[in-house]
PDB file of N, CA and C in Angstrom:
ATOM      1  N   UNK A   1     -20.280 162.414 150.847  1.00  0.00           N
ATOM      2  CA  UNK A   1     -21.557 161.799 151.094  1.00  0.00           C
ATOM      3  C   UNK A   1     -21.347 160.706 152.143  1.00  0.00           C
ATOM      4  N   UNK A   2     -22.216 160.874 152.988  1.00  0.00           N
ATOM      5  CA  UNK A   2     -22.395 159.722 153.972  1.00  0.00           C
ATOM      6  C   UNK A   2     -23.537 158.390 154.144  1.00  0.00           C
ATOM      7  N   UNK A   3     -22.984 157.573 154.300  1.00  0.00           N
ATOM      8  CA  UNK A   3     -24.007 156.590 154.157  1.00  0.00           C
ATOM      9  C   UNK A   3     -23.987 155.451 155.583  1.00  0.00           C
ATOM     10  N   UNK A   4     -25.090 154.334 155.455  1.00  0.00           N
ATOM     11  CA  UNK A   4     -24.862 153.593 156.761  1.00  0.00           C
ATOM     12  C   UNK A   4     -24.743 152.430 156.282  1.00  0.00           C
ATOM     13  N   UNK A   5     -24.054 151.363 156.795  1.00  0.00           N
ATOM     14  CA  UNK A   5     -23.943 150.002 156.414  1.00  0.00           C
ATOM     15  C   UNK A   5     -24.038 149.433 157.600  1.00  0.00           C
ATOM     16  N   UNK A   6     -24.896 148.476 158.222  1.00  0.00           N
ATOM     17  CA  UNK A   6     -25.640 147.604 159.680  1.00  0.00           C
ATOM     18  C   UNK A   6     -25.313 149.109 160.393  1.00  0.00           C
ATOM     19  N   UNK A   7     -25.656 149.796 160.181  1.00  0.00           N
ATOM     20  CA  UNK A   7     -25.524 151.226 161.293  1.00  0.00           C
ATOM     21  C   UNK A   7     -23.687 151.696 161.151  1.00  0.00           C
ATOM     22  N   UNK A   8     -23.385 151.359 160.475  1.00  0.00           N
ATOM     23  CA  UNK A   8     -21.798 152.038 160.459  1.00  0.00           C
ATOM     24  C   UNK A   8     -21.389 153.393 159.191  1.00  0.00           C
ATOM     25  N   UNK A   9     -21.366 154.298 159.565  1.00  0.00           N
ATOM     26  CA  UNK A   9     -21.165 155.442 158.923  1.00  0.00           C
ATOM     27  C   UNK A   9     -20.003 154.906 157.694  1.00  0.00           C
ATOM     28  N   UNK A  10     -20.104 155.049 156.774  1.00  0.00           N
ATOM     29  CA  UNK A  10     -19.448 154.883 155.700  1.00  0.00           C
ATOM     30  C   UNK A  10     -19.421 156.486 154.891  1.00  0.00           C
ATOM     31  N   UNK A  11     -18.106 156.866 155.126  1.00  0.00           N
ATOM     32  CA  UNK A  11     -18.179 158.290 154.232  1.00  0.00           C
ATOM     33  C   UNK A  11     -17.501 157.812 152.699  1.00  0.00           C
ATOM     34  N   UNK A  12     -18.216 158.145 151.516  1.00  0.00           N
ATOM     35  CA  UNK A  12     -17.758 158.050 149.891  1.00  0.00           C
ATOM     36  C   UNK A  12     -17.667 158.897 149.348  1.00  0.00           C
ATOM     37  N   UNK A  13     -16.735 159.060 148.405  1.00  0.00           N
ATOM     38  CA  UNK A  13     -16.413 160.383 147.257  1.00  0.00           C
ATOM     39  C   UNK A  13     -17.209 160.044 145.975  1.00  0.00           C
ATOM     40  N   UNK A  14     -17.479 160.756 145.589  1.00  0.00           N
ATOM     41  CA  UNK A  14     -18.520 160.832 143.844  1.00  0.00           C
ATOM     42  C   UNK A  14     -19.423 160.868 144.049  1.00  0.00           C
ATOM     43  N   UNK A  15     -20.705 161.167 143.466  1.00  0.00           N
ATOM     44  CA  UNK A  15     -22.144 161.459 143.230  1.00  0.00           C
ATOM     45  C   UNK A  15     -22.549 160.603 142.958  1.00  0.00           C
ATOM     46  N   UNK A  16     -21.865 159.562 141.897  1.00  0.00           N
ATOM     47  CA  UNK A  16     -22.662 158.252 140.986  1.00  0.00           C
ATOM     48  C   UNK A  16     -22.427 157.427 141.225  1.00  0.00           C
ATOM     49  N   UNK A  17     -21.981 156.820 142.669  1.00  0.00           N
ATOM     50  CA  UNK A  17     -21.614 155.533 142.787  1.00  0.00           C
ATOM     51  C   UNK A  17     -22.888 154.534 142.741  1.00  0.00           C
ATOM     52  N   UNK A  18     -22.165 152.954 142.449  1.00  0.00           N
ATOM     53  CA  UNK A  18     -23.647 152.225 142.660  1.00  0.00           C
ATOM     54  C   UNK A  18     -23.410 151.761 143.934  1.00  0.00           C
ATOM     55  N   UNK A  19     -24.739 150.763 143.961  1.00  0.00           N
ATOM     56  CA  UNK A  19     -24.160 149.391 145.322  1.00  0.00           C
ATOM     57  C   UNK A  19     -23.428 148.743 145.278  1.00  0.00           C
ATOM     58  N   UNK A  20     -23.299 148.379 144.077  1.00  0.00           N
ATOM     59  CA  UNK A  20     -22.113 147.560 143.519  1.00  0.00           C
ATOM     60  C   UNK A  20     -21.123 147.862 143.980  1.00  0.00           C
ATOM     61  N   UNK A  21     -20.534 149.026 143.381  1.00  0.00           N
ATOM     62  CA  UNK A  21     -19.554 149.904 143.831  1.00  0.00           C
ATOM     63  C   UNK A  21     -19.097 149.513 145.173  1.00  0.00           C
ATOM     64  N   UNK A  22     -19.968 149.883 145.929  1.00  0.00           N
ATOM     65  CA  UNK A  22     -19.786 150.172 147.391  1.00  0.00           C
ATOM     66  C   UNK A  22     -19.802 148.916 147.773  1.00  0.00           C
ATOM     67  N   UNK A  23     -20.244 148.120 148.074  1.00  0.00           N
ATOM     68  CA  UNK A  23     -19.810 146.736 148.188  1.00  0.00           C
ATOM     69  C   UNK A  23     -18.866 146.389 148.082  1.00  0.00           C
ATOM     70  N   UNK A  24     -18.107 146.458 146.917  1.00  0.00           N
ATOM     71  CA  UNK A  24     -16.514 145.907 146.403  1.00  0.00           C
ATOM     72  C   UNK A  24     -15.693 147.369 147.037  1.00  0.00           C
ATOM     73  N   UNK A  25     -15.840 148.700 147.041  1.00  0.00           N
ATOM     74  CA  UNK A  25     -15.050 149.606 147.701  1.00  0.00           C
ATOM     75  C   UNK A  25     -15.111 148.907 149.235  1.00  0.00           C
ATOM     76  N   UNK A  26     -15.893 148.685 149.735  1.00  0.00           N
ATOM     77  CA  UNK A  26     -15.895 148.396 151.339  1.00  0.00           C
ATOM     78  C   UNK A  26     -15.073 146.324 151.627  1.00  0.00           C
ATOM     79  N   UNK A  27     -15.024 145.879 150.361  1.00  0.00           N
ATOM     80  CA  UNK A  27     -14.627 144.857 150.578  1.00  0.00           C
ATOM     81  C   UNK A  27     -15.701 143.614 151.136  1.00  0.00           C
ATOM     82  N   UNK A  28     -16.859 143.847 150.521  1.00  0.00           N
ATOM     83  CA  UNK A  28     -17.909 142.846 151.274  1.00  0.00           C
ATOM     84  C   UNK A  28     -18.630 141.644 150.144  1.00  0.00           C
ATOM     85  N   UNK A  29     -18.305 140.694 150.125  1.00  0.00           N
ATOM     86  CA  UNK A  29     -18.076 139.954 149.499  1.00  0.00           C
ATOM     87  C   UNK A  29     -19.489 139.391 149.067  1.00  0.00           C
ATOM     88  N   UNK A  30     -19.772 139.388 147.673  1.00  0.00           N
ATOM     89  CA  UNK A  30     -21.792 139.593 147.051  1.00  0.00           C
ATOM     90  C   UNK A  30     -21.747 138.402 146.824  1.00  0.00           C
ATOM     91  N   UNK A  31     -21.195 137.539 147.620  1.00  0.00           N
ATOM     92  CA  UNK A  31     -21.926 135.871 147.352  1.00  0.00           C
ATOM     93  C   UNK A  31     -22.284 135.587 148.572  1.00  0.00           C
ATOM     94  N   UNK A  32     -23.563 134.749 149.260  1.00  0.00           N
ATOM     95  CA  UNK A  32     -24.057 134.828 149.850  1.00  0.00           C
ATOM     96  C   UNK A  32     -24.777 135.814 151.029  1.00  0.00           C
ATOM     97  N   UNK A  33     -25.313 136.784 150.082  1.00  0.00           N
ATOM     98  CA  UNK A  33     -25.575 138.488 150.918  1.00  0.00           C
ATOM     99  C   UNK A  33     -27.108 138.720 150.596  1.00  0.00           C
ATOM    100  N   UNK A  34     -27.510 139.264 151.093  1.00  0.00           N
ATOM    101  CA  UNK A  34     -28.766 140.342 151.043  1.00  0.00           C
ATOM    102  C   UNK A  34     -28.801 141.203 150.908  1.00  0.00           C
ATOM    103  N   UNK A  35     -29.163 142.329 150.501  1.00  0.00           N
ATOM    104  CA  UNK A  35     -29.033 143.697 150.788  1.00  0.00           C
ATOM    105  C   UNK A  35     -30.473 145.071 150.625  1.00  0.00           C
ATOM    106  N   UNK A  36     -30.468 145.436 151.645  1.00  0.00           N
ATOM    107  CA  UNK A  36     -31.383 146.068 151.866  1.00  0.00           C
ATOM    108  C   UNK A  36     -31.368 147.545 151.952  1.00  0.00           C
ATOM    109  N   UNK A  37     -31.951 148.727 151.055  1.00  0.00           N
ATOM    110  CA  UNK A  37     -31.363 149.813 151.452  1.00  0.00           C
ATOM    111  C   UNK A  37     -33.154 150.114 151.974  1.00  0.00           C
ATOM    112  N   UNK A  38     -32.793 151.224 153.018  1.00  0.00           N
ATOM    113  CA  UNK A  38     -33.811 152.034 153.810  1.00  0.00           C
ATOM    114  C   UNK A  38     -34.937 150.731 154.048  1.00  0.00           C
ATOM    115  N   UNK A  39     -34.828 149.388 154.632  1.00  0.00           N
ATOM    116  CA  UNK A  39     -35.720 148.234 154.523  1.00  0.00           C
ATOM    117  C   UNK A  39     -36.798 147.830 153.555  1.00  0.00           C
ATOM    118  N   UNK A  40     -35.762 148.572 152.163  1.00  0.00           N
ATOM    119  CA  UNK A  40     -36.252 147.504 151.304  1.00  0.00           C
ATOM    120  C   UNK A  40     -35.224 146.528 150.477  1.00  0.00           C
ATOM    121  N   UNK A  41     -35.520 145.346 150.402  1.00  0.00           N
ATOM    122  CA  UNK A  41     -34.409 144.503 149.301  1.00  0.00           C
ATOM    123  C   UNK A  41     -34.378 145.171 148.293  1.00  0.00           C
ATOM    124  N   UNK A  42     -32.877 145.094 147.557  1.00  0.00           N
ATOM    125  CA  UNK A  42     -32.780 145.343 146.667  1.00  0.00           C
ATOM    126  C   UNK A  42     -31.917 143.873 145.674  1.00  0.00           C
ATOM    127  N   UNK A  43     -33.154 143.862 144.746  1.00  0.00           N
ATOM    128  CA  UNK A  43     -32.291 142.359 143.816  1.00  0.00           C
ATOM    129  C   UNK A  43     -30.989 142.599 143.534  1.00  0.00           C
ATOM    130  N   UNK A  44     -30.160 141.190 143.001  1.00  0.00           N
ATOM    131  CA  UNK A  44     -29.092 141.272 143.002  1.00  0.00           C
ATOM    132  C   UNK A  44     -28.709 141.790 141.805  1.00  0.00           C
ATOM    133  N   UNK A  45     -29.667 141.752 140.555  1.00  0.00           N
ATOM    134  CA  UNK A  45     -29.224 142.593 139.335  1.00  0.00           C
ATOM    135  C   UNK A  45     -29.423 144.062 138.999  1.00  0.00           C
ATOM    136  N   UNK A  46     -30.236 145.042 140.382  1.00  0.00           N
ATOM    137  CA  UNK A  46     -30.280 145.953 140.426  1.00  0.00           C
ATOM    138  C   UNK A  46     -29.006 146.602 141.094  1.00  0.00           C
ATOM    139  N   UNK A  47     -28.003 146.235 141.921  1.00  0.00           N
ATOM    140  CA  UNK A  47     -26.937 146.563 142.230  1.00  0.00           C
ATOM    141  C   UNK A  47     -26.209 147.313 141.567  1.00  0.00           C
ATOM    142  N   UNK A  48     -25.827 147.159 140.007  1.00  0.00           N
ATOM    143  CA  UNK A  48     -25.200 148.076 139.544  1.00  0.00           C
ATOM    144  C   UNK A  48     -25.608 149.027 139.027  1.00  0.00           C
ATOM    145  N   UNK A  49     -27.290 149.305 138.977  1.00  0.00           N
ATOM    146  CA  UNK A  49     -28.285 150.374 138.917  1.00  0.00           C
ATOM    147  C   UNK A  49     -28.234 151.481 139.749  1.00  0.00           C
ATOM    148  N   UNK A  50     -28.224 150.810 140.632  1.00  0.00           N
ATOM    149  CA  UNK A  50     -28.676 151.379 142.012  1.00  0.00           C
ATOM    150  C   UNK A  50     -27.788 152.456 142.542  1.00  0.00           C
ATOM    151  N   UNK A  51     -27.750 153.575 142.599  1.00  0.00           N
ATOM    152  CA  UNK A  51     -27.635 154.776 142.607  1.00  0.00           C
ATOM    153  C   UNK A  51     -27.614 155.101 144.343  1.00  0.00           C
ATOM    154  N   UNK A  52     -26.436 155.506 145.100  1.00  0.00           N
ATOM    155  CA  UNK A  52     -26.349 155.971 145.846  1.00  0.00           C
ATOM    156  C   UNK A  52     -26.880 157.210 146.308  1.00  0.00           C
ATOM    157  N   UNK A  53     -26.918 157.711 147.774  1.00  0.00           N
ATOM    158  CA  UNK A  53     -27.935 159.333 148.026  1.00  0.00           C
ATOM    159  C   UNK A  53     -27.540 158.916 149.486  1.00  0.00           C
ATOM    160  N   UNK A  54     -27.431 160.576 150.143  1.00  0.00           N
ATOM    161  CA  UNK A  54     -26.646 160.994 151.566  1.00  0.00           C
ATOM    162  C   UNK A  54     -27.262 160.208 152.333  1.00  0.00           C
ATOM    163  N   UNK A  55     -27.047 159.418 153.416  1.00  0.00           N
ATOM    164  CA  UNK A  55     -27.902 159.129 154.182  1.00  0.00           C
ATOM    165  C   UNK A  55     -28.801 157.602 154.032  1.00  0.00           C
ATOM    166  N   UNK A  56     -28.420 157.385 152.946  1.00  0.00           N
ATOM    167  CA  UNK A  56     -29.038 155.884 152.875  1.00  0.00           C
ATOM    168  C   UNK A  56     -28.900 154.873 153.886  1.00  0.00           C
ATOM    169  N   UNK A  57     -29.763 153.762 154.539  1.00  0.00           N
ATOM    170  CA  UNK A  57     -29.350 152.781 155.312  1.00  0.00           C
ATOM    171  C   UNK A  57     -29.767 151.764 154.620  1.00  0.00           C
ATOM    172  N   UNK A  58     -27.953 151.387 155.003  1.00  0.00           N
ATOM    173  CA  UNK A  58     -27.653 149.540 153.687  1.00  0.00           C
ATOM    174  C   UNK A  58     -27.593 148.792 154.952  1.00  0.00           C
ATOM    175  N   UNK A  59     -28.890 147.678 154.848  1.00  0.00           N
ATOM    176  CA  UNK A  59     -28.754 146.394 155.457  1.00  0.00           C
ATOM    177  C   UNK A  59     -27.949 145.534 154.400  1.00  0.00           C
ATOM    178  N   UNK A  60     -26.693 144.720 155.029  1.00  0.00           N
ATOM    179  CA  UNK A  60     -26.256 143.465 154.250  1.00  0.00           C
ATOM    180  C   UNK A  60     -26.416 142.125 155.548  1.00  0.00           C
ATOM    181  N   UNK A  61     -27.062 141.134 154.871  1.00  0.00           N
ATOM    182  CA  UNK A  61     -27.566 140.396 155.627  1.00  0.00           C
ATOM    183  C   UNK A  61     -26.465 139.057 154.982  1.00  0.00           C
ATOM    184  N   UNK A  62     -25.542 138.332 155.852  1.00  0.00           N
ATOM    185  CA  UNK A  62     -25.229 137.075 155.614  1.00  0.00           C
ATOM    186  C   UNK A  62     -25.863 135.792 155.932  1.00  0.00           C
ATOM    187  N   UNK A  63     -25.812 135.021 154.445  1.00  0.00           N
ATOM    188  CA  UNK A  63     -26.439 133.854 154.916  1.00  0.00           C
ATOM    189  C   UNK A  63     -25.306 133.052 155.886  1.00  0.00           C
ATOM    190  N   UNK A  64     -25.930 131.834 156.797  1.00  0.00           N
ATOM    191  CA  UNK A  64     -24.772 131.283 156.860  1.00  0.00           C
ATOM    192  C   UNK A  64     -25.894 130.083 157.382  1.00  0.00           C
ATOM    193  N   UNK A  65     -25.224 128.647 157.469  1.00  0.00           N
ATOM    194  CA  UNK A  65     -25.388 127.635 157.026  1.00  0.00           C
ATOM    195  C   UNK A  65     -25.509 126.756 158.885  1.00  0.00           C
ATOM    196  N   UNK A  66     -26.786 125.944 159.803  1.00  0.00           N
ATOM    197  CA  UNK A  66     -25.920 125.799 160.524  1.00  0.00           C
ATOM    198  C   UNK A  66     -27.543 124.920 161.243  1.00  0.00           C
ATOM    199  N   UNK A  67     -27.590 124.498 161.892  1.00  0.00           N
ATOM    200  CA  UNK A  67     -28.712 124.230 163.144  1.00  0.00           C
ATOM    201  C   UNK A  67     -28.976 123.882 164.172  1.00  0.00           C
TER     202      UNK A  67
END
């Protein structure tokens, strides 16, 4: 299964992964993040709900601090 993260092809093995999952498989660190699949947010306690599918596009948005 293939998926997109800011537009970057991410290929994964299994059917049932979550976001969660994929987040911590890709190494992207869920404190200070956003995340958006196909432009919609998805809350941060739906993450380990949240059910992967071919083709999804994951916005992860960092906050960062600055002016």
């Amino acid at each position: 299964m293939k998926v997109f993260i800011n537009h970057k092809p991410i290929d994964i093995s299994g059917d049932n992964q979550s976001l969660l999952d994929l987040l911590e498989c890709e190494n992207i660190a869920t404190r200070g993040i956003a995340v958006a699949i196909n432009n919609r947010v998805v809350s941060r306690k739906e993450w380990p709900e949240t059910r992967l599918a071919d083709g999804m596009n994951i916005t992860v948005i960092h906050a960062v601090c600055g002016g």
